[in-house]
PDB file of N, CA and C in Angstrom:
ATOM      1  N   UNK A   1     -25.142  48.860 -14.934  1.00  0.00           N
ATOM      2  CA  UNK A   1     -25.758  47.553 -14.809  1.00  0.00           C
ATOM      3  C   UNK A   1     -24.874  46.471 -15.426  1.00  0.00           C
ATOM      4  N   UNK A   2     -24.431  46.961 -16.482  1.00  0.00           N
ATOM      5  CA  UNK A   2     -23.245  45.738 -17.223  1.00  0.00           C
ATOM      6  C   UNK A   2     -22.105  45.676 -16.112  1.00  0.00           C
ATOM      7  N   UNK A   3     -21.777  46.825 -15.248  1.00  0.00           N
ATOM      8  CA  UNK A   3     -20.657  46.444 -14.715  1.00  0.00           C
ATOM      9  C   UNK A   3     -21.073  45.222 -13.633  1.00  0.00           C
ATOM     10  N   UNK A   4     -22.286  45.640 -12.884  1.00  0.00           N
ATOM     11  CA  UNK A   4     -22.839  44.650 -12.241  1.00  0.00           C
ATOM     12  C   UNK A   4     -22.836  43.237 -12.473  1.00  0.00           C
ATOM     13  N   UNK A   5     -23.833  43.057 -13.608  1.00  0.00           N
ATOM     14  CA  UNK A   5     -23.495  41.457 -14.166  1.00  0.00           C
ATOM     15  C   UNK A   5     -21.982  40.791 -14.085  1.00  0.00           C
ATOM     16  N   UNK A   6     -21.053  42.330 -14.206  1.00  0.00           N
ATOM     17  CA  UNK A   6     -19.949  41.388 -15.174  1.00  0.00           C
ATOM     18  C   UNK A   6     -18.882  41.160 -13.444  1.00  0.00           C
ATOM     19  N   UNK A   7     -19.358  41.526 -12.421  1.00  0.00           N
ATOM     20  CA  UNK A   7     -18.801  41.913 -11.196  1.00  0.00           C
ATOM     21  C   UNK A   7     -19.295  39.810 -10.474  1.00  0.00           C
ATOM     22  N   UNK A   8     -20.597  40.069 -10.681  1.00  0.00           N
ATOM     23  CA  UNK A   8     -21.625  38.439 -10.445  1.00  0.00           C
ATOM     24  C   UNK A   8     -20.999  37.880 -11.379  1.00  0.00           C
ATOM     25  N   UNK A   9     -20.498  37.793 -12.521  1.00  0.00           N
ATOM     26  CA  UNK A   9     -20.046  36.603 -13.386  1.00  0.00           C
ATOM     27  C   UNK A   9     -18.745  35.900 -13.321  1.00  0.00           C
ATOM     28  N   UNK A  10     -18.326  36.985 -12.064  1.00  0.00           N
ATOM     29  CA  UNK A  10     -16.802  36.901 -12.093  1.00  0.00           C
ATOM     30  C   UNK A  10     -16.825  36.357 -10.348  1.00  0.00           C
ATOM     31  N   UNK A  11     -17.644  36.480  -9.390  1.00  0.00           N
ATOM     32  CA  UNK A  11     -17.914  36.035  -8.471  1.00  0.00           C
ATOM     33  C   UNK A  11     -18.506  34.539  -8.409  1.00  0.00           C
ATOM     34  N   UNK A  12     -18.993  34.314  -9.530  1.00  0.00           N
ATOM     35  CA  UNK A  12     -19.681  32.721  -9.768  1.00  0.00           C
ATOM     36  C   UNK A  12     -18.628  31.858  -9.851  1.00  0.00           C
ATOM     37  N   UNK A  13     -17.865  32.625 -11.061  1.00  0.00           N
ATOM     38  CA  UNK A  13     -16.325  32.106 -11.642  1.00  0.00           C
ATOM     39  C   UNK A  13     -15.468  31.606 -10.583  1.00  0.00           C
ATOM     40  N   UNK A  14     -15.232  32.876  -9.810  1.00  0.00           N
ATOM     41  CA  UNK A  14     -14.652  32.237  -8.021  1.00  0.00           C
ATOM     42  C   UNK A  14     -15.043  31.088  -7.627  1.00  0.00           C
ATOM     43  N   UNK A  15     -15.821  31.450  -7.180  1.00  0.00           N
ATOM     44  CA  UNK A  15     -17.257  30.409  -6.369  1.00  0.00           C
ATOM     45  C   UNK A  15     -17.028  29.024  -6.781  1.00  0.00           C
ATOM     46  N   UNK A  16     -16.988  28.643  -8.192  1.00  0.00           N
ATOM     47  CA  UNK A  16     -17.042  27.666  -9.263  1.00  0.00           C
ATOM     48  C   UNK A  16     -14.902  27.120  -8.668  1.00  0.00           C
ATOM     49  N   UNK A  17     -14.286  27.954  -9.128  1.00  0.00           N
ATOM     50  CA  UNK A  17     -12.996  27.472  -9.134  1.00  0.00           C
ATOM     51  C   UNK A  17     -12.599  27.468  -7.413  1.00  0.00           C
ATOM     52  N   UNK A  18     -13.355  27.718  -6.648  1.00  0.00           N
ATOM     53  CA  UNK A  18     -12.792  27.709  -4.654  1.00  0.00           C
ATOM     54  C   UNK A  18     -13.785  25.937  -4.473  1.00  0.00           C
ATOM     55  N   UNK A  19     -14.505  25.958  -5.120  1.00  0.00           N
ATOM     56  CA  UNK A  19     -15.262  24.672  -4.729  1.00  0.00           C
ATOM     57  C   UNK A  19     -14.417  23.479  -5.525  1.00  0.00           C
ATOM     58  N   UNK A  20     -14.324  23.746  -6.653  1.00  0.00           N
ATOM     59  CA  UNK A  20     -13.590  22.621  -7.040  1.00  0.00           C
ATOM     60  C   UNK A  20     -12.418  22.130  -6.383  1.00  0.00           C
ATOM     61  N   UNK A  21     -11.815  23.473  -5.876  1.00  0.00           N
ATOM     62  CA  UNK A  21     -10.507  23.150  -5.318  1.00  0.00           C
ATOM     63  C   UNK A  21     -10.531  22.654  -3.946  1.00  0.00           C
ATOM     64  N   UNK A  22     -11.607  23.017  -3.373  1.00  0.00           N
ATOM     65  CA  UNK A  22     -12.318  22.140  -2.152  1.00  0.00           C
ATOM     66  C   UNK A  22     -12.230  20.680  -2.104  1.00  0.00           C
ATOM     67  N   UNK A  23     -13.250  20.046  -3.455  1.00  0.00           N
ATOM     68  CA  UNK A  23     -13.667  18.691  -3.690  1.00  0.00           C
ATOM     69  C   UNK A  23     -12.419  17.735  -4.682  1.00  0.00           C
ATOM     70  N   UNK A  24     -11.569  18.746  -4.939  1.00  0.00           N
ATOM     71  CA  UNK A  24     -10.323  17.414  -6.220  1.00  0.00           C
ATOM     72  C   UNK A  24      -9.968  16.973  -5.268  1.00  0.00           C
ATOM     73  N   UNK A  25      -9.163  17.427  -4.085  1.00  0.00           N
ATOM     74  CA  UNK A  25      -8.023  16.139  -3.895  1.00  0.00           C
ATOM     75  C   UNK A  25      -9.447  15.096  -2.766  1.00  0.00           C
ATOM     76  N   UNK A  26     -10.490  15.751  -2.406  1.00  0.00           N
ATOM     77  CA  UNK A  26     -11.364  13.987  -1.960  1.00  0.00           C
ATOM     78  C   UNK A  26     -11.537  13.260  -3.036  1.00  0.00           C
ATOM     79  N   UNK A  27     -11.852  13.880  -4.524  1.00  0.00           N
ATOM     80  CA  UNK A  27     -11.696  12.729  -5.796  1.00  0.00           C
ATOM     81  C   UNK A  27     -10.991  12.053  -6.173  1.00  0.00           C
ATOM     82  N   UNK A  28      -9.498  12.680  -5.693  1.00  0.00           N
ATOM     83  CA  UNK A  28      -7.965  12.008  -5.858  1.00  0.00           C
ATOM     84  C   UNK A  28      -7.915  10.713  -4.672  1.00  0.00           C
ATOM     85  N   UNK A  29      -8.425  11.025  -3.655  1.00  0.00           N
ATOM     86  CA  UNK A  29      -8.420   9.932  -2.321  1.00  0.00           C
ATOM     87  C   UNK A  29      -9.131   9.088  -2.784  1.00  0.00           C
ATOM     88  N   UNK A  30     -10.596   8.850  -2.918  1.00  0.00           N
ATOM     89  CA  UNK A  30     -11.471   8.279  -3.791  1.00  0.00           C
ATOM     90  C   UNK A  30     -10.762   7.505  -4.456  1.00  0.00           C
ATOM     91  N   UNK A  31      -9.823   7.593  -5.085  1.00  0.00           N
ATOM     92  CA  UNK A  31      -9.878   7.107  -6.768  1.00  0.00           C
ATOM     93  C   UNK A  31      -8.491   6.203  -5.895  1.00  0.00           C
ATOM     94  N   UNK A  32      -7.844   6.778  -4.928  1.00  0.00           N
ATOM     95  CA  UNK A  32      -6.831   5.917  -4.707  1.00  0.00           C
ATOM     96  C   UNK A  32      -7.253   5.010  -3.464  1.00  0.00           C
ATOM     97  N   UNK A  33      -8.512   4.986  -2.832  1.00  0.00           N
ATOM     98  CA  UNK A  33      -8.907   3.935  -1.933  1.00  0.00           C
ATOM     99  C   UNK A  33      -9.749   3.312  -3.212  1.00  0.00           C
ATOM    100  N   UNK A  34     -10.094   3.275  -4.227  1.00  0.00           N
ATOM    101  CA  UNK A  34     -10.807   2.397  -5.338  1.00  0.00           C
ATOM    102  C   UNK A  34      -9.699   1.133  -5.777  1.00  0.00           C
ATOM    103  N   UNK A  35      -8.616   1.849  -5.645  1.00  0.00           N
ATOM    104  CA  UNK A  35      -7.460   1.398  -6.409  1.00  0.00           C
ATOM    105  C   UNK A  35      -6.937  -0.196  -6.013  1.00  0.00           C
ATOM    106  N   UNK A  36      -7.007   0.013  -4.787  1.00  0.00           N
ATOM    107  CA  UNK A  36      -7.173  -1.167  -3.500  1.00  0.00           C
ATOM    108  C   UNK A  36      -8.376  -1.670  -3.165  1.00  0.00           C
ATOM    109  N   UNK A  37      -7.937  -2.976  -3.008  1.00  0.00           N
ATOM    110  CA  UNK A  37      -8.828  -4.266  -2.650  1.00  0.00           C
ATOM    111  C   UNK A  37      -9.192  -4.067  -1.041  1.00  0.00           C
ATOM    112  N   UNK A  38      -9.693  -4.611  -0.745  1.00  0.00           N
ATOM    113  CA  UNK A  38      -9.939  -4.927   0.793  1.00  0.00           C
ATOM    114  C   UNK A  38      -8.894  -5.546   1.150  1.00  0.00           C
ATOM    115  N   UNK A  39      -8.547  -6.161   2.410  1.00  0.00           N
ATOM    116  CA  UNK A  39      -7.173  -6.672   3.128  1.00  0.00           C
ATOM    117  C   UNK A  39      -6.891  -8.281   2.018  1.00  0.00           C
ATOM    118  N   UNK A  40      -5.692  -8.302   2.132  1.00  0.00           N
ATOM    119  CA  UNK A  40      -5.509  -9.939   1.046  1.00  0.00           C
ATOM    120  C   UNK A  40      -4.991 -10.913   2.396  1.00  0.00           C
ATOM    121  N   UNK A  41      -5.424 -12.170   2.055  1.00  0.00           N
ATOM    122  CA  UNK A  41      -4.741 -12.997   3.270  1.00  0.00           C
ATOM    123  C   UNK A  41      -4.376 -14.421   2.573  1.00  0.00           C
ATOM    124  N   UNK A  42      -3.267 -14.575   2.580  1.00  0.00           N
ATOM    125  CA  UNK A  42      -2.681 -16.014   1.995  1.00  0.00           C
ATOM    126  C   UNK A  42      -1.944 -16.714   3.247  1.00  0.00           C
ATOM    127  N   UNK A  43      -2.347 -17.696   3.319  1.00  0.00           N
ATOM    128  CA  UNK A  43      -1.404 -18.998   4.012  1.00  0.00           C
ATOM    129  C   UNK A  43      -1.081 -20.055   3.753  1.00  0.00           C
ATOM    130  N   UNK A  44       0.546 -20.358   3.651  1.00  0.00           N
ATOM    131  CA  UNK A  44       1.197 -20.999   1.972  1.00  0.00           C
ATOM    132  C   UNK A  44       2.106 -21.078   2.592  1.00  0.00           C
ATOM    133  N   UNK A  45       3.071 -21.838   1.900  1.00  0.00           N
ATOM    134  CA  UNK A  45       4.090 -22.239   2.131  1.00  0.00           C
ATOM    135  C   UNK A  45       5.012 -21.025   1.222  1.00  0.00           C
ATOM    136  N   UNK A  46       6.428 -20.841   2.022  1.00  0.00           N
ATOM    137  CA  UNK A  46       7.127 -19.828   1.210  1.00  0.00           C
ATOM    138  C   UNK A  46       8.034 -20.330  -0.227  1.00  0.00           C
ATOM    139  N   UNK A  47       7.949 -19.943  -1.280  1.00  0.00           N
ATOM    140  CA  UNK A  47       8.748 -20.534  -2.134  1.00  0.00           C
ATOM    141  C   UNK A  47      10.487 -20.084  -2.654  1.00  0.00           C
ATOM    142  N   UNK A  48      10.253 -18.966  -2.251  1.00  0.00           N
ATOM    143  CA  UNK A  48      11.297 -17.470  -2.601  1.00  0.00           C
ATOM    144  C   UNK A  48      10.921 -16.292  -1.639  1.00  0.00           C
ATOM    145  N   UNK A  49      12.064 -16.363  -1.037  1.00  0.00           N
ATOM    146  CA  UNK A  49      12.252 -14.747  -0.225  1.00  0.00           C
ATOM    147  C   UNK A  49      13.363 -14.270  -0.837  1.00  0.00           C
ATOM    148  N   UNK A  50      13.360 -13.084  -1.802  1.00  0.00           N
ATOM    149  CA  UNK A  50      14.223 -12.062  -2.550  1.00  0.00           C
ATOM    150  C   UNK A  50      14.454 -10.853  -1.456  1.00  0.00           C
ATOM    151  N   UNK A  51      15.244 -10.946  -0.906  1.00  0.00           N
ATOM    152  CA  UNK A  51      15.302  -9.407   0.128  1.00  0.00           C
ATOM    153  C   UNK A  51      16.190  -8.653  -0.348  1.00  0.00           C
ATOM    154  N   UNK A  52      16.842  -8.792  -1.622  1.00  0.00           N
ATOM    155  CA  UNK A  52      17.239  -7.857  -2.102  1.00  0.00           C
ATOM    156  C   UNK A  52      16.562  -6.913  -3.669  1.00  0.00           C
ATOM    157  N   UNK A  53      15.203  -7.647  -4.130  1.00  0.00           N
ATOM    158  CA  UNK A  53      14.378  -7.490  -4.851  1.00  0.00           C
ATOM    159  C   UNK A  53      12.980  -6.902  -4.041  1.00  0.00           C
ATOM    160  N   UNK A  54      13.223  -7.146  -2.934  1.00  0.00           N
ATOM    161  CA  UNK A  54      11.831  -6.768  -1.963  1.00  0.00           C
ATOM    162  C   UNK A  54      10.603  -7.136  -2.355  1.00  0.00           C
ATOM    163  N   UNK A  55      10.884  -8.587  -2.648  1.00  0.00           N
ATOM    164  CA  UNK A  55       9.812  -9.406  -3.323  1.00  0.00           C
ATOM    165  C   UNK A  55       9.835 -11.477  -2.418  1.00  0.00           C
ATOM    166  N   UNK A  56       8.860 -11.345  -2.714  1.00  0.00           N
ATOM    167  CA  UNK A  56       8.628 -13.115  -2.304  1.00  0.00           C
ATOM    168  C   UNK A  56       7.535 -13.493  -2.886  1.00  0.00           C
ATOM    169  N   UNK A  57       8.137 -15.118  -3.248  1.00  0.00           N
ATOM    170  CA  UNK A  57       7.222 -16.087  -3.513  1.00  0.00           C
ATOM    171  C   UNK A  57       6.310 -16.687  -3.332  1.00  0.00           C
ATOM    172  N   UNK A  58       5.343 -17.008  -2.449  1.00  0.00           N
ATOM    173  CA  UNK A  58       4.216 -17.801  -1.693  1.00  0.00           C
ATOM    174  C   UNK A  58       3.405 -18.197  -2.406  1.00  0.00           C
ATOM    175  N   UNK A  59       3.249 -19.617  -2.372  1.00  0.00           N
ATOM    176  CA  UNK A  59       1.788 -20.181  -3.524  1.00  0.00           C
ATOM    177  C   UNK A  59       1.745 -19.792  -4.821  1.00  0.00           C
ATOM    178  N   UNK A  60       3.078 -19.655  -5.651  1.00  0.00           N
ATOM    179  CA  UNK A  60       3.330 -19.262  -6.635  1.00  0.00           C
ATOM    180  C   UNK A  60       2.671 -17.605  -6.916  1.00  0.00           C
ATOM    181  N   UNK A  61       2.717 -16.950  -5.860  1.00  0.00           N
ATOM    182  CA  UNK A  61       2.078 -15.597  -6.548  1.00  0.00           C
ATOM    183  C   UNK A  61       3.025 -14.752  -5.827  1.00  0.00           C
ATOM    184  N   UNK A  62       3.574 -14.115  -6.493  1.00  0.00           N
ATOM    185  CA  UNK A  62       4.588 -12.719  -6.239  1.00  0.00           C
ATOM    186  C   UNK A  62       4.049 -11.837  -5.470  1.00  0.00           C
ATOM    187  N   UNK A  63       4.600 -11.490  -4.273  1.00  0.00           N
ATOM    188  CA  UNK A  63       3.902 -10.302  -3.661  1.00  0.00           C
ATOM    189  C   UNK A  63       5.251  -9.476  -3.483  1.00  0.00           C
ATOM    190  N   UNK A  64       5.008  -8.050  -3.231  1.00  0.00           N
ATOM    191  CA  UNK A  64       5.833  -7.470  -2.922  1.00  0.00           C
ATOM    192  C   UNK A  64       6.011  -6.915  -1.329  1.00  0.00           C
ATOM    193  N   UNK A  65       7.512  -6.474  -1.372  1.00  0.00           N
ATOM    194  CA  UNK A  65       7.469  -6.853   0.012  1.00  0.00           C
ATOM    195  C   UNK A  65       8.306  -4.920   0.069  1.00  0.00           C
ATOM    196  N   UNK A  66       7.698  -4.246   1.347  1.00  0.00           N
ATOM    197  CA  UNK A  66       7.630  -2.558   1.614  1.00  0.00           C
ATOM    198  C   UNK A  66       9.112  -2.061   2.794  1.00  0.00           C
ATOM    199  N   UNK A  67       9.761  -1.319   1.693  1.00  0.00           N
ATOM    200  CA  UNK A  67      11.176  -1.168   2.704  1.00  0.00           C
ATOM    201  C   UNK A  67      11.436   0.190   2.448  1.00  0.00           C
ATOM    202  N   UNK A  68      11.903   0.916   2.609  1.00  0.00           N
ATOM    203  CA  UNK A  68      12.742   1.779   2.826  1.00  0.00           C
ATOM    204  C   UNK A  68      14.061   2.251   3.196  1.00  0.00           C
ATOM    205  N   UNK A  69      14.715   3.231   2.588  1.00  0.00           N
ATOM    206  CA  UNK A  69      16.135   3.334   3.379  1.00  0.00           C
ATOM    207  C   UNK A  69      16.283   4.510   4.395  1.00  0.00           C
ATOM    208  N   UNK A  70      16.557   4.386   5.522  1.00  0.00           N
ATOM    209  CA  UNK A  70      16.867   5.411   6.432  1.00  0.00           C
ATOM    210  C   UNK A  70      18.356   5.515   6.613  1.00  0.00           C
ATOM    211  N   UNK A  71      19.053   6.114   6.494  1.00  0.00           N
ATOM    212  CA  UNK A  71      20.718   6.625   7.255  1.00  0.00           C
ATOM    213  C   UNK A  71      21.276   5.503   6.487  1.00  0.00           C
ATOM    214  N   UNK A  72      21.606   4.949   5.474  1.00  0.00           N
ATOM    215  CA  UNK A  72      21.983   4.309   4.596  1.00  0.00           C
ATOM    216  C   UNK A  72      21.653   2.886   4.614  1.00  0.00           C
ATOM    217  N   UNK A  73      20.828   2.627   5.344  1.00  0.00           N
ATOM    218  CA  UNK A  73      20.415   1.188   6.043  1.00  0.00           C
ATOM    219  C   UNK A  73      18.625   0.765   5.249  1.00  0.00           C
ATOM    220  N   UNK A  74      18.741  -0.216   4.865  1.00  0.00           N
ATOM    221  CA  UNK A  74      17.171  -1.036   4.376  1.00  0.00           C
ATOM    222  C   UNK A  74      16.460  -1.006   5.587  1.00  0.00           C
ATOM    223  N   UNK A  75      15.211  -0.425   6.082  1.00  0.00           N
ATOM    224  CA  UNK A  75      14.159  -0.162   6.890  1.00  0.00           C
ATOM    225  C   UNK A  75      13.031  -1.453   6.254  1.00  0.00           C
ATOM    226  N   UNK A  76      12.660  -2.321   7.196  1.00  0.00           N
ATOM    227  CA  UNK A  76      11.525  -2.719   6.573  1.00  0.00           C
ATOM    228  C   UNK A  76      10.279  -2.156   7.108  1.00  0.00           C
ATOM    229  N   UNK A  77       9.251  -1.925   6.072  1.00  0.00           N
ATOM    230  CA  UNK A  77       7.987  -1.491   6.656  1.00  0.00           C
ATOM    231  C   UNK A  77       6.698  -2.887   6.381  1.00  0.00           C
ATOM    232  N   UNK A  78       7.461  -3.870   5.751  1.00  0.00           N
ATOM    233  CA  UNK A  78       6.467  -5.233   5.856  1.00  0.00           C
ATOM    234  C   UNK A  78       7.588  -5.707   7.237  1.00  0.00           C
ATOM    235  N   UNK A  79       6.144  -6.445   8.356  1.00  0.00           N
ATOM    236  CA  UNK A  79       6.532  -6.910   9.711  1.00  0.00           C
ATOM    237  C   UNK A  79       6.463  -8.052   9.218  1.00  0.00           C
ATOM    238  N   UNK A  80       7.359  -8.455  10.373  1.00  0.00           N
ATOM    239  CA  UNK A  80       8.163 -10.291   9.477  1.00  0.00           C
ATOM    240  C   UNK A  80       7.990 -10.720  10.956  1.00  0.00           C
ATOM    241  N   UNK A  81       6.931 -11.312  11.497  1.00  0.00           N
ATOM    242  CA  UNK A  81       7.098 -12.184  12.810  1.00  0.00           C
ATOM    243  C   UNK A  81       6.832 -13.523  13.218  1.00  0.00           C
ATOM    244  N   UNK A  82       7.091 -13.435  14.227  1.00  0.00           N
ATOM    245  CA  UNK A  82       6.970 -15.542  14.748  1.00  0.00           C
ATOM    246  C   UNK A  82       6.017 -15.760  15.188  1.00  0.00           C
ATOM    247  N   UNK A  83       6.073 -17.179  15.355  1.00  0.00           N
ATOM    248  CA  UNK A  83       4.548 -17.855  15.724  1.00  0.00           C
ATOM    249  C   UNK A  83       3.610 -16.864  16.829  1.00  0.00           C
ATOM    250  N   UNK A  84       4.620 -16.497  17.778  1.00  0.00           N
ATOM    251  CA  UNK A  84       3.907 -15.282  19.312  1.00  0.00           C
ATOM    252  C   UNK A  84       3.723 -13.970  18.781  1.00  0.00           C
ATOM    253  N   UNK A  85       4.223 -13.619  17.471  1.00  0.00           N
ATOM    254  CA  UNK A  85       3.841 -12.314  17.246  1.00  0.00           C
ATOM    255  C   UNK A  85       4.929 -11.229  17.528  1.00  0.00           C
ATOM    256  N   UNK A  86       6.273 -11.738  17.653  1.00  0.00           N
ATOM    257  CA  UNK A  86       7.020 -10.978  17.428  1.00  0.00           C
ATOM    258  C   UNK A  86       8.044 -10.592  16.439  1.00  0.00           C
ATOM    259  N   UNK A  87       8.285  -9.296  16.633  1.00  0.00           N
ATOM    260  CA  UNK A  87       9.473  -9.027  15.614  1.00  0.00           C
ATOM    261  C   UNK A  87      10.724  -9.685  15.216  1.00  0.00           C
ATOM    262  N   UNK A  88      10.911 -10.361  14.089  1.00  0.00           N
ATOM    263  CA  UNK A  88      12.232 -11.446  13.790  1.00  0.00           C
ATOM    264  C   UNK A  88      12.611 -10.798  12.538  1.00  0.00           C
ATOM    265  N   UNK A  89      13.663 -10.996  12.310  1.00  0.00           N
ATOM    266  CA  UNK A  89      14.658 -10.604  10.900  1.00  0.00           C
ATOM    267  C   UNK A  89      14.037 -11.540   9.638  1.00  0.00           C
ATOM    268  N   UNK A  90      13.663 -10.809   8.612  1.00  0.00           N
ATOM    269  CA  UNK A  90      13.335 -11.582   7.763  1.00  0.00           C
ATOM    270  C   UNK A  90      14.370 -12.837   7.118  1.00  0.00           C
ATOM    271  N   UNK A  91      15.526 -12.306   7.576  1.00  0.00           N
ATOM    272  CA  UNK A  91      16.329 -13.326   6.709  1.00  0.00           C
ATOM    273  C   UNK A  91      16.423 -14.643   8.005  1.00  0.00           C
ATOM    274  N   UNK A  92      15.563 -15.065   8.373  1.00  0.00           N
ATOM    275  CA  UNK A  92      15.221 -16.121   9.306  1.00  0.00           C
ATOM    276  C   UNK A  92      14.123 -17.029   8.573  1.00  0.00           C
ATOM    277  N   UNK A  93      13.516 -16.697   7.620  1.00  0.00           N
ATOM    278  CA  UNK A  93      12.533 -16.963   6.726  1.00  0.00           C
ATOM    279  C   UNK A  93      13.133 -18.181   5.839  1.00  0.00           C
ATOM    280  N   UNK A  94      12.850 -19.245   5.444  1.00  0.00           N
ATOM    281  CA  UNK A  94      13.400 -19.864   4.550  1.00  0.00           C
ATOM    282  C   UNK A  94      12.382 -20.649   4.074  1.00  0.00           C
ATOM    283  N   UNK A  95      12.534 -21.663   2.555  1.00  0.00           N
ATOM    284  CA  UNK A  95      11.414 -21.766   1.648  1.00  0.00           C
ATOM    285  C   UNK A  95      11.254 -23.048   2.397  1.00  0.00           C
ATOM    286  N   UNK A  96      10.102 -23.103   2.168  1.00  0.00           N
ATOM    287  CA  UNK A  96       9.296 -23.923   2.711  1.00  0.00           C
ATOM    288  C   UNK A  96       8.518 -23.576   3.723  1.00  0.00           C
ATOM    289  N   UNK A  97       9.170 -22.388   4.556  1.00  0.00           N
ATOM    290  CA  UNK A  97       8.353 -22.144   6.208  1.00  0.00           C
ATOM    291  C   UNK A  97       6.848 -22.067   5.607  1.00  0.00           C
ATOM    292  N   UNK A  98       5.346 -22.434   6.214  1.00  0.00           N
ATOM    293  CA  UNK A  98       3.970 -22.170   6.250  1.00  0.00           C
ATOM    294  C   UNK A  98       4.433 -20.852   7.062  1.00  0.00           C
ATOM    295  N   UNK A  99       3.861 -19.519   6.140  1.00  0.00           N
ATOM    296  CA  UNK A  99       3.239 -18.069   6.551  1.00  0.00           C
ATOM    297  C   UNK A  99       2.073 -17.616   5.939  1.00  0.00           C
ATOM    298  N   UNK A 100       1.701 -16.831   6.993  1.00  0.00           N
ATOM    299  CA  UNK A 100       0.555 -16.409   6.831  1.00  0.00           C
ATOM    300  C   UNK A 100       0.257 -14.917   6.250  1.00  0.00           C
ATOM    301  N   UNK A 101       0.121 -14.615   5.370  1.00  0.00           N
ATOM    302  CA  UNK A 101       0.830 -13.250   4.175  1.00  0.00           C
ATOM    303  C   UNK A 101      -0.464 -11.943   4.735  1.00  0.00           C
ATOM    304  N   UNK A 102      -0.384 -10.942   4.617  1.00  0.00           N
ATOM    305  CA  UNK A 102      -1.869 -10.115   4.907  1.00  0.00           C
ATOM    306  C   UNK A 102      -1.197  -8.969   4.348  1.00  0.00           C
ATOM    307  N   UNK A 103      -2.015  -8.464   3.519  1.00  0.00           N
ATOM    308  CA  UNK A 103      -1.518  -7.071   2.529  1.00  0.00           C
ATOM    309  C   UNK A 103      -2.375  -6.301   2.027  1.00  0.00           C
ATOM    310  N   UNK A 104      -2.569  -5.698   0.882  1.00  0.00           N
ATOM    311  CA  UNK A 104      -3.136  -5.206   0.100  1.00  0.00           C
ATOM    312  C   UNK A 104      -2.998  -5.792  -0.911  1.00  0.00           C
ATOM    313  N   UNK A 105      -4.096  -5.830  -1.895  1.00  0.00           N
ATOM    314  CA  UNK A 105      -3.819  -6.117  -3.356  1.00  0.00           C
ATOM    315  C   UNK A 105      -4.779  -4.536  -3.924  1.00  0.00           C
ATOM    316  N   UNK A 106      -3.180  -4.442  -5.159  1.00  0.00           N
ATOM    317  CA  UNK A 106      -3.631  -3.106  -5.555  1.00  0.00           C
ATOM    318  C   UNK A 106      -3.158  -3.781  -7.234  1.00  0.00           C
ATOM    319  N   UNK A 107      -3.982  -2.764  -7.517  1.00  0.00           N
ATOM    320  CA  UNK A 107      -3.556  -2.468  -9.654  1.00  0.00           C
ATOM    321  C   UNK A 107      -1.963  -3.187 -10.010  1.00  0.00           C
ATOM    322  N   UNK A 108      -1.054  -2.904  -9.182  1.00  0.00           N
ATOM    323  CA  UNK A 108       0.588  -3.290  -9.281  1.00  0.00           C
ATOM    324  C   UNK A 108       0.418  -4.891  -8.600  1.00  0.00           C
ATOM    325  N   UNK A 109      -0.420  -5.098  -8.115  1.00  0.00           N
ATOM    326  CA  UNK A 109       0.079  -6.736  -7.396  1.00  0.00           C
ATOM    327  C   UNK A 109      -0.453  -6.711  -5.555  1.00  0.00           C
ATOM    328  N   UNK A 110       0.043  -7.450  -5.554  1.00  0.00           N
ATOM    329  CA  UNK A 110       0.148  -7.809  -3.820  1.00  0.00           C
ATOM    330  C   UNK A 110       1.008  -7.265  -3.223  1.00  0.00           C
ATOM    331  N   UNK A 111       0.717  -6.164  -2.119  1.00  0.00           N
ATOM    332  CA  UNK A 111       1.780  -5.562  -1.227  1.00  0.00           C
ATOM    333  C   UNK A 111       1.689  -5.851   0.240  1.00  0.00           C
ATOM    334  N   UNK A 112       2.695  -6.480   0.669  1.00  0.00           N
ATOM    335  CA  UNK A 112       2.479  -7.665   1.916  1.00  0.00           C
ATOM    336  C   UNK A 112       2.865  -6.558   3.130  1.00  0.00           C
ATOM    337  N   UNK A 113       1.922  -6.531   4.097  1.00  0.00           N
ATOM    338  CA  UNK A 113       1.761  -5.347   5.406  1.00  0.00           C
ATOM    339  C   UNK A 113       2.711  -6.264   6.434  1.00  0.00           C
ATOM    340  N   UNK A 114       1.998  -8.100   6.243  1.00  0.00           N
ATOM    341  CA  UNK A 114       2.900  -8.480   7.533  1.00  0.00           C
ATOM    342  C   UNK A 114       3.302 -10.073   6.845  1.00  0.00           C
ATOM    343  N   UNK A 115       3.973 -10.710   7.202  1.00  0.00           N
ATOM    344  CA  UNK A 115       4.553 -11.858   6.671  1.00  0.00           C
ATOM    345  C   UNK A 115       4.586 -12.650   8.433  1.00  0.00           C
ATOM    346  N   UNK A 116       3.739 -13.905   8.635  1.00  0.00           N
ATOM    347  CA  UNK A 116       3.920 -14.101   9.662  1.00  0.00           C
ATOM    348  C   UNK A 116       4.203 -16.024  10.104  1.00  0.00           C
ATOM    349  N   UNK A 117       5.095 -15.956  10.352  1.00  0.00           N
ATOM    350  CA  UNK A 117       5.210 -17.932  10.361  1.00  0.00           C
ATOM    351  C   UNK A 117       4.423 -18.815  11.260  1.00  0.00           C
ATOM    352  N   UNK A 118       4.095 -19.808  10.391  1.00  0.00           N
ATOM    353  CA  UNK A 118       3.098 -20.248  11.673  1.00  0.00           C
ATOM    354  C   UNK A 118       3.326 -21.769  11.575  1.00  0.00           C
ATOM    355  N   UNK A 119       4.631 -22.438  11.348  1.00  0.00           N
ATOM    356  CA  UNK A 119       4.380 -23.924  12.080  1.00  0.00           C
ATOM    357  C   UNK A 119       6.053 -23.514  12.318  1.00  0.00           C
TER     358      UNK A 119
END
């Protein structure tokens, strides 16, 4: 009978450590969609475009701006477009242009999805 119990105590034990390992990483997702704001939207005039800091200025608030390197080359993953909505080189950007910013704001700041000019 002791072996019994001790056979169920060790099956609970399972049971206990297969479920948890089920439910952490949705607590980990959780905790990192908490982390983030809903969508951010600024439309401002530009003050500073840093494209080698992967950062800009707008309305005095720093946002950061999402790149990557592929095959030795800067990838941007913030879309930089024109008044129609197309794809343009960020370094076409200059201070003063009115854009229209849309990102995330997370714990680190403002992380800009699209940067878009509009006069």
């Amino acid at each position: 009978m002791n072996k019994r119990m001790n056979i169920f105590g060790d099956f609970r034990t399972f049971v206990f450590f297969f479920c948890l390992f089920l439910i952490a990483p949705g607590l980990a997702s959780a905790e990192r969609i908490s982390e983030k704001k809903p969508v951010f939207e600024l439309t401002a005039r530009v003050m500073l475009l840093d494209l080698m800091q992967d950062k800009a200025i707008i309305a005095e608030r720093e946002i950061a701006l999402k790149s990557h390197i592929e095959k030795g080359q800067k990838v941007w993953d913030t879309s930089f477009l024109d008044r129609q909505g197309n794809q343009i080189s960020p370094s076409l950007f200059r201070s003063r242009d009115r854009v229209r910013v849309t990102g995330m704001e997370t714990k680190e700041g403002i992380v800009a999805e699209e940067i878009r000019l509009m006069d």
